[in-house]
N, C-alpha and C. Protein backbone atom coordinates (compact mmCIF):
# COMPACT_ATOMS: atom_id res chain seq x y z
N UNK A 1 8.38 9.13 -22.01
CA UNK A 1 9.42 8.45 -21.27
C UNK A 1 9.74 7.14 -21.99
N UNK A 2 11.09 6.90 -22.24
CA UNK A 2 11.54 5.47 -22.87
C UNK A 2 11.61 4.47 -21.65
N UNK A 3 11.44 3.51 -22.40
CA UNK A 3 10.91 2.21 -21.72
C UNK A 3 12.24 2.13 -20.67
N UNK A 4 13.43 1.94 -21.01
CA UNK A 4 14.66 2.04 -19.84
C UNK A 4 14.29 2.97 -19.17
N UNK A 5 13.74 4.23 -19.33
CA UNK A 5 13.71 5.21 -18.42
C UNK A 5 12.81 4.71 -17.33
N UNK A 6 11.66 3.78 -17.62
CA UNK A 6 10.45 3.52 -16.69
C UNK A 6 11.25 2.67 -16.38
N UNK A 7 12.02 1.45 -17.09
CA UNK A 7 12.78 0.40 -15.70
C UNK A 7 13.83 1.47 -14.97
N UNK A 8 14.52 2.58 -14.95
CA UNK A 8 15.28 3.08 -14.16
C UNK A 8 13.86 3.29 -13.18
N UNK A 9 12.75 4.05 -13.36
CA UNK A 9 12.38 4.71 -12.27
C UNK A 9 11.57 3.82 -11.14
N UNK A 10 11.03 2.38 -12.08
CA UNK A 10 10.55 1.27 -11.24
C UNK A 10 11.70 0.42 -10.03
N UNK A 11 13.17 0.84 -10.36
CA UNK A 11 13.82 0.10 -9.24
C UNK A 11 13.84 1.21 -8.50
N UNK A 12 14.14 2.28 -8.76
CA UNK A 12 13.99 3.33 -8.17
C UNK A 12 13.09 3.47 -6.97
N UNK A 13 11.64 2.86 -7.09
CA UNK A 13 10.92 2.86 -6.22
C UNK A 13 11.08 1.62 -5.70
N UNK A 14 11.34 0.37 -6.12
CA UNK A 14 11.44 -0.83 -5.48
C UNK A 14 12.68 -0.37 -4.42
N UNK A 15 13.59 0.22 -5.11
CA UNK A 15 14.94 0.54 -4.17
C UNK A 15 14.11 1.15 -3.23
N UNK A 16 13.44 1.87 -2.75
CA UNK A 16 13.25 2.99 -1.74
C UNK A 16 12.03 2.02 -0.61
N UNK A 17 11.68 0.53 -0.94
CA UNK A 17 10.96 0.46 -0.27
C UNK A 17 10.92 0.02 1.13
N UNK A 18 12.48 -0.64 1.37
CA UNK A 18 13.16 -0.39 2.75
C UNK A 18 12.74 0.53 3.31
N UNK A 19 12.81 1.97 3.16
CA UNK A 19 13.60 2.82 3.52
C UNK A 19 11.49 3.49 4.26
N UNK A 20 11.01 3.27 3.09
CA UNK A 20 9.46 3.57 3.13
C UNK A 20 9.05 2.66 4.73
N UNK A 21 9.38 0.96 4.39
CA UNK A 21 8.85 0.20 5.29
C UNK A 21 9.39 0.82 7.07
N UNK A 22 10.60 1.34 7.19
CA UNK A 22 11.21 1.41 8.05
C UNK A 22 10.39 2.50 8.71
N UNK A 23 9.94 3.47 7.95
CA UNK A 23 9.05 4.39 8.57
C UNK A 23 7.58 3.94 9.69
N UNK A 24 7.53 2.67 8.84
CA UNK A 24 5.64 2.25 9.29
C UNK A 24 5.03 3.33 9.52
N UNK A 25 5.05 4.59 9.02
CA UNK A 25 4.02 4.91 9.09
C UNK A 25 3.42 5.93 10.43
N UNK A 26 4.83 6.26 10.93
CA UNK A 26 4.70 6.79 12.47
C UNK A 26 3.95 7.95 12.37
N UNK A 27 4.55 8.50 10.87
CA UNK A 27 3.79 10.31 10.93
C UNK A 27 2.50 10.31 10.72
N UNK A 28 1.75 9.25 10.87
CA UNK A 28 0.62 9.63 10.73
C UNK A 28 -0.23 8.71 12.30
N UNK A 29 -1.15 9.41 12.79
CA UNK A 29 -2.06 8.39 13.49
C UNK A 29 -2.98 7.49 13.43
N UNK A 30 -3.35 6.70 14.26
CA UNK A 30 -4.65 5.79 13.98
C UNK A 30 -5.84 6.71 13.47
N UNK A 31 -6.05 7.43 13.91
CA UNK A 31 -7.46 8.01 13.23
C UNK A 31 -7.49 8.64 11.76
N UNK A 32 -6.27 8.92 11.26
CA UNK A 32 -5.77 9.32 10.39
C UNK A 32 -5.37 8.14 9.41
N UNK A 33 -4.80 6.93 9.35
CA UNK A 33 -4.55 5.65 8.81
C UNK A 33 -6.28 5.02 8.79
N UNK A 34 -7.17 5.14 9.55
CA UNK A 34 -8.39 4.27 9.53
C UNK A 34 -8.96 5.79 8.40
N UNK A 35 -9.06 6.25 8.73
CA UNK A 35 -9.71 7.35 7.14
C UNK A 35 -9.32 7.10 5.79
N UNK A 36 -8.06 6.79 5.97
CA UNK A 36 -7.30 6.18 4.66
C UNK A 36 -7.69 4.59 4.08
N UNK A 37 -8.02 4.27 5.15
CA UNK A 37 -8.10 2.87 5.07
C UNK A 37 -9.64 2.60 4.55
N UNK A 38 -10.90 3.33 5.15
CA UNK A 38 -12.26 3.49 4.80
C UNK A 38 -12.23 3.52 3.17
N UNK A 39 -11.41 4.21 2.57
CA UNK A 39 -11.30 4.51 1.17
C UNK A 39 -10.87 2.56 0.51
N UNK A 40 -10.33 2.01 1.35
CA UNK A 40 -9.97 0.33 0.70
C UNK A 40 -11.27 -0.36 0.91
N UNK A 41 -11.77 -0.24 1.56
CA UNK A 41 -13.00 -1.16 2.36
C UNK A 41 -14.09 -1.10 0.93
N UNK A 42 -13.82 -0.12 0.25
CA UNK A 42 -14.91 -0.21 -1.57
C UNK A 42 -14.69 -1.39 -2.28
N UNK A 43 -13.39 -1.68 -1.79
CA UNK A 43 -13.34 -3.15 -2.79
C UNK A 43 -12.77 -4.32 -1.76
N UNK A 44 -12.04 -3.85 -0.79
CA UNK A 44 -11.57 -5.21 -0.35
C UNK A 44 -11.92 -5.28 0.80
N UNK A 45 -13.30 -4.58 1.10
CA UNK A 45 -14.49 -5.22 2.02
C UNK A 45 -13.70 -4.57 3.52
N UNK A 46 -14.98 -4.16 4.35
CA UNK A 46 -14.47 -3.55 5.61
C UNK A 46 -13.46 -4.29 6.03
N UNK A 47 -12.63 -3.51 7.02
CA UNK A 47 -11.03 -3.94 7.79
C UNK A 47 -10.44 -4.81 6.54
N UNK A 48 -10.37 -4.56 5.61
CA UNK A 48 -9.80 -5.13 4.59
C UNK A 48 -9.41 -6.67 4.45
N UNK A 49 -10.73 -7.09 4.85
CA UNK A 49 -10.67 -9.08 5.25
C UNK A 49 -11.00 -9.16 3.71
N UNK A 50 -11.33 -8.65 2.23
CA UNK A 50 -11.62 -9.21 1.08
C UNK A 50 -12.89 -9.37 0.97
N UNK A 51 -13.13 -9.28 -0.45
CA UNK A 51 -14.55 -9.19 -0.89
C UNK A 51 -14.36 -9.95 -2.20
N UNK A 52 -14.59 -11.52 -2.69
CA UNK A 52 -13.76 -12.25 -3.76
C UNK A 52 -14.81 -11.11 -5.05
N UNK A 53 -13.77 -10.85 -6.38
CA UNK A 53 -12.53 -11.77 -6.14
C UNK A 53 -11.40 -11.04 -6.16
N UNK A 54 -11.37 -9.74 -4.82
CA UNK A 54 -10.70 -8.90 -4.87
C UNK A 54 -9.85 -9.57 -3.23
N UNK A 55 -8.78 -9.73 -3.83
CA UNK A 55 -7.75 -10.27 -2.00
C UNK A 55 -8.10 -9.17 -0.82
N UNK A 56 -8.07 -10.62 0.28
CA UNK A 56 -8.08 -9.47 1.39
C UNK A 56 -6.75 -9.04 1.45
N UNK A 57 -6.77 -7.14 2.29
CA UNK A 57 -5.17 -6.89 2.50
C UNK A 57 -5.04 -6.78 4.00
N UNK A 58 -6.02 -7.33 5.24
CA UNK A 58 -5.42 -7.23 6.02
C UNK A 58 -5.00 -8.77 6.92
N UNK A 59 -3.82 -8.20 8.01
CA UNK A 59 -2.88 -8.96 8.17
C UNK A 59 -1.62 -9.39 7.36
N UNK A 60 -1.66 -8.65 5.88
CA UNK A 60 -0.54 -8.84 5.41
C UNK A 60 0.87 -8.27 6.28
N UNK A 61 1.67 -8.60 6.06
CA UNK A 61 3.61 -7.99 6.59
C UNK A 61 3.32 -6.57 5.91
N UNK A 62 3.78 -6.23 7.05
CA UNK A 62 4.19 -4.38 6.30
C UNK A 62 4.96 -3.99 5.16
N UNK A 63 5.95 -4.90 4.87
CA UNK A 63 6.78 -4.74 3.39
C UNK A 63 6.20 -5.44 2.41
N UNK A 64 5.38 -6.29 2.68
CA UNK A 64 4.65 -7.13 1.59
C UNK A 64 3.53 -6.48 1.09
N UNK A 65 2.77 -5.34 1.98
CA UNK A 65 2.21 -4.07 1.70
C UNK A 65 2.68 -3.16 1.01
N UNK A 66 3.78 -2.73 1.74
CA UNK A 66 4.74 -1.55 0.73
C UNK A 66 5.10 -1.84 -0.68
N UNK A 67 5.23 -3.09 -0.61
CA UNK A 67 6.18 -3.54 -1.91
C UNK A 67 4.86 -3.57 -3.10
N UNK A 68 3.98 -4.38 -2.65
CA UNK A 68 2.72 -4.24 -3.67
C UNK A 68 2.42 -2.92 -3.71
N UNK A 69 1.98 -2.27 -3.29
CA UNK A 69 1.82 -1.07 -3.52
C UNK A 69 2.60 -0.28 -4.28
N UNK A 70 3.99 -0.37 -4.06
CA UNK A 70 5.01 0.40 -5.09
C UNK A 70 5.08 -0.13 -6.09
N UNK A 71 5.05 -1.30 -6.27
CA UNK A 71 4.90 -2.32 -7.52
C UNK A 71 3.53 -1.83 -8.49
N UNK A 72 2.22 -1.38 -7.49
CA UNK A 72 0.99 -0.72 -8.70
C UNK A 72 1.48 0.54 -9.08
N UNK A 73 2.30 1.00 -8.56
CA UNK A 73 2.62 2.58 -8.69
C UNK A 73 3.23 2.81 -9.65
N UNK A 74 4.24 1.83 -9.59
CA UNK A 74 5.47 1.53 -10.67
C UNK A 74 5.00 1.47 -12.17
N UNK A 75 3.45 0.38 -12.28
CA UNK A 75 3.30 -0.02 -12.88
C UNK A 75 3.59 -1.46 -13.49
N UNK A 76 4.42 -2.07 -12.46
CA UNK A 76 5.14 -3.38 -12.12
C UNK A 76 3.85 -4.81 -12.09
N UNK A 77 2.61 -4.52 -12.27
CA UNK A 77 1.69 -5.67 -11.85
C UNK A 77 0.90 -5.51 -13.51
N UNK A 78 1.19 -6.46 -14.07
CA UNK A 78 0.30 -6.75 -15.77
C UNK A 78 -1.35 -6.92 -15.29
N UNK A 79 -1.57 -5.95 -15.80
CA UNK A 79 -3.31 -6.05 -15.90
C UNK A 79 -3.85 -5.46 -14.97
N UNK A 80 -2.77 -4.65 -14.13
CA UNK A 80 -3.63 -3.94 -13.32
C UNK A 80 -4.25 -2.70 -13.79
N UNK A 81 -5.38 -1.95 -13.42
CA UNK A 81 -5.53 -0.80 -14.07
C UNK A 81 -6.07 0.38 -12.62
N UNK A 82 -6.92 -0.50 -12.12
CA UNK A 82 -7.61 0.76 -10.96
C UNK A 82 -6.55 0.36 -9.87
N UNK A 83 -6.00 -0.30 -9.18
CA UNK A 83 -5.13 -0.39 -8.15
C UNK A 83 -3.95 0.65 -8.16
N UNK A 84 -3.36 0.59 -9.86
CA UNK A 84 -2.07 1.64 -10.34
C UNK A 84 -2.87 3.03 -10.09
N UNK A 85 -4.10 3.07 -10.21
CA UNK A 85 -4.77 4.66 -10.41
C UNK A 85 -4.72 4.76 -8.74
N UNK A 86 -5.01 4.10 -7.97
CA UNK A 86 -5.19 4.18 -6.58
C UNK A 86 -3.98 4.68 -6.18
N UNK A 87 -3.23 4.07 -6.12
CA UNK A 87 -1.61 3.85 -5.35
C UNK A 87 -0.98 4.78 -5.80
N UNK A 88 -1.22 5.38 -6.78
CA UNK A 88 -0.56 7.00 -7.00
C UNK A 88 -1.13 8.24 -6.41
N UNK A 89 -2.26 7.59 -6.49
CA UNK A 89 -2.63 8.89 -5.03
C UNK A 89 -2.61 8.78 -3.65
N UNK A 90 -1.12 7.85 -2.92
CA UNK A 90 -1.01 7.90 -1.85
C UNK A 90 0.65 8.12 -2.02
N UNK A 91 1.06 9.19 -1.12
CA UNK A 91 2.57 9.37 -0.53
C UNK A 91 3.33 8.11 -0.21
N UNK A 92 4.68 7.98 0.10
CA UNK A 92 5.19 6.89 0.46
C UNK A 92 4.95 6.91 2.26
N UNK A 93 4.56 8.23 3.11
CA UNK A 93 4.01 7.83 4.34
C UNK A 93 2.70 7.74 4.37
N UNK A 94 1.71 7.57 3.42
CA UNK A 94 0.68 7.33 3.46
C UNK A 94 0.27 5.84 3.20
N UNK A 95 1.60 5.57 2.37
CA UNK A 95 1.28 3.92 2.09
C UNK A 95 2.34 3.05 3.20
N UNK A 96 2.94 3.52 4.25
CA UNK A 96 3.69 3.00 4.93
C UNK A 96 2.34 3.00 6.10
N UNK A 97 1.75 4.16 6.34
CA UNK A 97 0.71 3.84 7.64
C UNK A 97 -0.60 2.93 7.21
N UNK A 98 -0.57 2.96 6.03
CA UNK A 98 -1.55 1.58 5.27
C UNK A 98 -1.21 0.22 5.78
N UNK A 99 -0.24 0.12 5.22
CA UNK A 99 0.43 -1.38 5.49
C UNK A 99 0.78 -1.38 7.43
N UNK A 100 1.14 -0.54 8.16
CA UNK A 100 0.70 -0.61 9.06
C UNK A 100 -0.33 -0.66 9.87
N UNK A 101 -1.52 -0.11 9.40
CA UNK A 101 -2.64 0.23 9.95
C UNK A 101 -3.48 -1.68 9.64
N UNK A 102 -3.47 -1.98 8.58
CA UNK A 102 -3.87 -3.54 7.69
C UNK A 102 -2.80 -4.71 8.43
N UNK A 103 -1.57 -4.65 8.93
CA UNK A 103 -0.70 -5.29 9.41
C UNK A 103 -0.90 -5.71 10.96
N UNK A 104 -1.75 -4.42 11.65
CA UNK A 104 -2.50 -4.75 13.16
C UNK A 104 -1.29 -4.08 13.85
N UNK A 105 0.01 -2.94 13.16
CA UNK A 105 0.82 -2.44 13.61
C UNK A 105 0.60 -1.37 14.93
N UNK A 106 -0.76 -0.61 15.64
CA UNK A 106 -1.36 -0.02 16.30
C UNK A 106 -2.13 -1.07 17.59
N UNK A 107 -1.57 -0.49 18.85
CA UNK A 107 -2.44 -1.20 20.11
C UNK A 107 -3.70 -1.65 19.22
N UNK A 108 -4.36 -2.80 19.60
CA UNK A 108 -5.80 -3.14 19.35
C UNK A 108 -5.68 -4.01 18.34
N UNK A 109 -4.55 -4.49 17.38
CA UNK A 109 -4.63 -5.39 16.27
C UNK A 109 -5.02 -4.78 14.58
N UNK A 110 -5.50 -5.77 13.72
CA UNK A 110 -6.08 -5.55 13.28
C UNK A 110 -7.04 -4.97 13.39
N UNK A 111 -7.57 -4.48 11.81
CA UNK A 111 -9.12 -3.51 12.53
C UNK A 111 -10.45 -4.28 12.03
């Protein structure tokens, strides 16, 4: 793939992340988003409060979730290497009930 081709396909996903955020994440449930979420807690420490010197991700905004996330996917973040490997193995409703599930978007808050 030529390098324009990867900036076409990186707005491509930046473009779509409205559209991702707007979902939050409905198709999936809490018990289903906290399974997903067990898999973050390896590095950024249970309920995703951070483990230095890896950021915590919870309480972030739900698009400020989405957007990082599409941004590792993209390949959009210099120096990342295991986050880009991560974030491609989640759907765009899998990373919309992330950022919801870390956002406290579900009765009960944060987790």
């Amino acid at each position: 793939m030529t390098r324009w081709q990867w900036v076409v396909a990186a707005l491509f996903v930046v473009g779509t992340a409205g559209a991702v955020s707007a979902q939050i994440g409905t198709d999936v449930t809490f018990e289903e988003a906290s399974i997903l979420a067990d898999g973050c807690a390896n590095c950024h420490g249970q309920g995703g409060v951070g483990m230095a010197p890896i950021p915590g991700i919870s309480g972030l905004p739900i698009e400020t979730f989405v957007t990082r996330m599409n941004d590792f996917r993209a390949g959009l973040v210099p120096g990342a290497t295991i986050m880009q490997r991560i974030a491609l193995g989640y759907d765009d409703t899998e990373i919309a009930a992330l950022a919801r599930y870390f956002a406290g978007g579900w009765t009960g808050g944060t987790p």
